[in-house]
Every structure is written in C-alpha cells, then in structure tokens.
C-alpha atoms as a PDB file:
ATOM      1  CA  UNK A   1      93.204 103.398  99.161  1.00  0.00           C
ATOM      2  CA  UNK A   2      92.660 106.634 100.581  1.00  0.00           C
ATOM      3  CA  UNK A   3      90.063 107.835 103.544  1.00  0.00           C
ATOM      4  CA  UNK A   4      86.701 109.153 102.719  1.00  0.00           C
ATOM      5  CA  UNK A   5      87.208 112.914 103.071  1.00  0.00           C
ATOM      6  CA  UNK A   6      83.924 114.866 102.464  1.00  0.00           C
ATOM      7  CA  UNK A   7      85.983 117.887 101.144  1.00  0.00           C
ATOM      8  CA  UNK A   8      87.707 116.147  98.516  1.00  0.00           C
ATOM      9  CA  UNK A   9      84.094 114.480  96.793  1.00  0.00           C
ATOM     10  CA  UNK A  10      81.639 116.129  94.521  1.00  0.00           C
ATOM     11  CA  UNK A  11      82.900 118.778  92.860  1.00  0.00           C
ATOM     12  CA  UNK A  12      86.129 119.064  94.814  1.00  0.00           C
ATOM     13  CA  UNK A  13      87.748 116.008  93.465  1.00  0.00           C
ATOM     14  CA  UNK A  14      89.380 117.944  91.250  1.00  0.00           C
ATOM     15  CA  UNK A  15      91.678 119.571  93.424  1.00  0.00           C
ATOM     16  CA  UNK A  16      93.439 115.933  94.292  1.00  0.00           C
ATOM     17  CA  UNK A  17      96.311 114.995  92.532  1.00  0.00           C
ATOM     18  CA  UNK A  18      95.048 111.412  93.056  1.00  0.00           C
ATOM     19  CA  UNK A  19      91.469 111.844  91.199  1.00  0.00           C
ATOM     20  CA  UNK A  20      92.359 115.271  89.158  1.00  0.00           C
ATOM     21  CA  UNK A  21      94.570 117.695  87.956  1.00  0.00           C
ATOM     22  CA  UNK A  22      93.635 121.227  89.359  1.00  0.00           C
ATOM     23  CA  UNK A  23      91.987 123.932  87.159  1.00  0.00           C
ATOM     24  CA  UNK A  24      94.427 123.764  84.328  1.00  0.00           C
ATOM     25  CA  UNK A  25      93.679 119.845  83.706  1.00  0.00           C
ATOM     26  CA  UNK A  26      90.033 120.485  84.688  1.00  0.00           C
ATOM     27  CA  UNK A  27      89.180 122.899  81.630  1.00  0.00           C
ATOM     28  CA  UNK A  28      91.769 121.869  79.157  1.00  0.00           C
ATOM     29  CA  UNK A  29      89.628 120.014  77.046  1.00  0.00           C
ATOM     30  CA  UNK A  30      86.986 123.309  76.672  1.00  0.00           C
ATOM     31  CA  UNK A  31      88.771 125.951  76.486  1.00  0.00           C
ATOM     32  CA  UNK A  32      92.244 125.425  75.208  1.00  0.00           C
ATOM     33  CA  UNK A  33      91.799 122.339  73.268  1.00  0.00           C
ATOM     34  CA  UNK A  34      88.391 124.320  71.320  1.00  0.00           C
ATOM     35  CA  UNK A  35      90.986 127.330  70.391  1.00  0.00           C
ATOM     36  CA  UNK A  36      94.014 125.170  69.341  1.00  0.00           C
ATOM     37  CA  UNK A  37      91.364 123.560  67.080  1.00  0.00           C
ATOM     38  CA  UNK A  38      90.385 126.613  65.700  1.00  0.00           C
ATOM     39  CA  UNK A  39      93.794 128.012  65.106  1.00  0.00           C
ATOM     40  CA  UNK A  40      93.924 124.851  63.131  1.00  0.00           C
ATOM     41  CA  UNK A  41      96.951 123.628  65.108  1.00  0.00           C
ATOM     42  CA  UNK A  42      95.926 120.224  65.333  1.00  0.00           C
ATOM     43  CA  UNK A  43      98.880 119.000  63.543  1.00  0.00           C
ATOM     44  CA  UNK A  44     101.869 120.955  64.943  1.00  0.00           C
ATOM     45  CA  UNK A  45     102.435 122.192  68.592  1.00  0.00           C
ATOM     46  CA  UNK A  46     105.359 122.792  71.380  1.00  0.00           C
ATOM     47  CA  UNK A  47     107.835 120.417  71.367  1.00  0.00           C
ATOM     48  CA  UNK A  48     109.234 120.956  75.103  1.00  0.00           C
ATOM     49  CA  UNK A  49     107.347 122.362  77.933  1.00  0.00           C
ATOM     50  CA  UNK A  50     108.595 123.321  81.176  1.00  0.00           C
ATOM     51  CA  UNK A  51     106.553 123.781  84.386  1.00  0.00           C
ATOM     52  CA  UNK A  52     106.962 125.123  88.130  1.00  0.00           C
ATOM     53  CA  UNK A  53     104.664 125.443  91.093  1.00  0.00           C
ATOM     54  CA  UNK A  54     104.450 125.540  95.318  1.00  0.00           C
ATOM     55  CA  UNK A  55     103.239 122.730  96.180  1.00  0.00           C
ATOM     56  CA  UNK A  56     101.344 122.535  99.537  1.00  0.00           C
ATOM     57  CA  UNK A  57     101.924 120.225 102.279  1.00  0.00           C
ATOM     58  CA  UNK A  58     101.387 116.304 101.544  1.00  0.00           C
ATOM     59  CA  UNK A  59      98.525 116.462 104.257  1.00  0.00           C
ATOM     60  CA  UNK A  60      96.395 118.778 102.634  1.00  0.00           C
ATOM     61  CA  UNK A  61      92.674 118.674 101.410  1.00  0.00           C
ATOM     62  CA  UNK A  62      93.576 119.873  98.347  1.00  0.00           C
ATOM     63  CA  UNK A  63      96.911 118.932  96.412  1.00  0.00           C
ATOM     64  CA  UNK A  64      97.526 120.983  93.102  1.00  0.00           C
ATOM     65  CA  UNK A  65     100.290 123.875  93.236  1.00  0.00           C
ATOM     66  CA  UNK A  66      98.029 126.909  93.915  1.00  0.00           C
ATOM     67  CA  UNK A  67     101.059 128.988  92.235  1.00  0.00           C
ATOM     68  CA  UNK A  68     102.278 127.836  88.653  1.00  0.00           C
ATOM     69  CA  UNK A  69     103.711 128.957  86.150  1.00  0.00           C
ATOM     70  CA  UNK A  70     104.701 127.063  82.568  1.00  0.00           C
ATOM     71  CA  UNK A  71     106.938 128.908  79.402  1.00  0.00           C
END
C-alpha cells in the first residue's frame, strides 16, 4: 500500500517504479517492438544485456533513473 499522491496518477503513473517502468518500458511495445518485427527479428535477439542509471532519492515523486544508459 502506498499513499494517494496526485502527482503520481493519470498519466504520471508511469514514472513509478511501483505501477511503471519510465519512458523506455512505456513505449517499448510501439516503437521498438514494431521495428524488431519488421527487421524480422522475431526469432533471434541479444543474449546478455547490461544496464546503468542514477537513481533518485527513495522519497521521490517520480522513481525511474532519469540518466541510463544500456550496451
């Protein structure tokens, strides 16, 4: 159970680890997914990834790392 927060409903529930994912998990399924279809990819893909990010403090609105990066 968490508080009601009015900045972390609507359209900003995204930016909570605890409903969402941030941008990248927001728009995965339209963008990326649509071109790795496309490529015809659908069978093969990366077999590691490795991620990084800042993460902000554990008392703020918003949760996602505002700075990633992924190789």
């Amino acid at each position: 159970m968490m508080p009601y927060i009015r900045g972390r409903v609507h359209g900003n529930w995204r930016w909570n680890y605890n409903t969402g994912g941030g941008q990248l998990l927001d728009w995965i399924g339209h963008h990326c997914d649509i071109a790795h279809w496309g490529c015809g990819f659908d069978n093969s893909g990366p077999l590691e990834v490795e991620g990084k990010g800042e993460f902000p403090p554990v008392d703020a609105v918003w949760t996602p790392a505002p700075n990633t990066a992924s190789s």
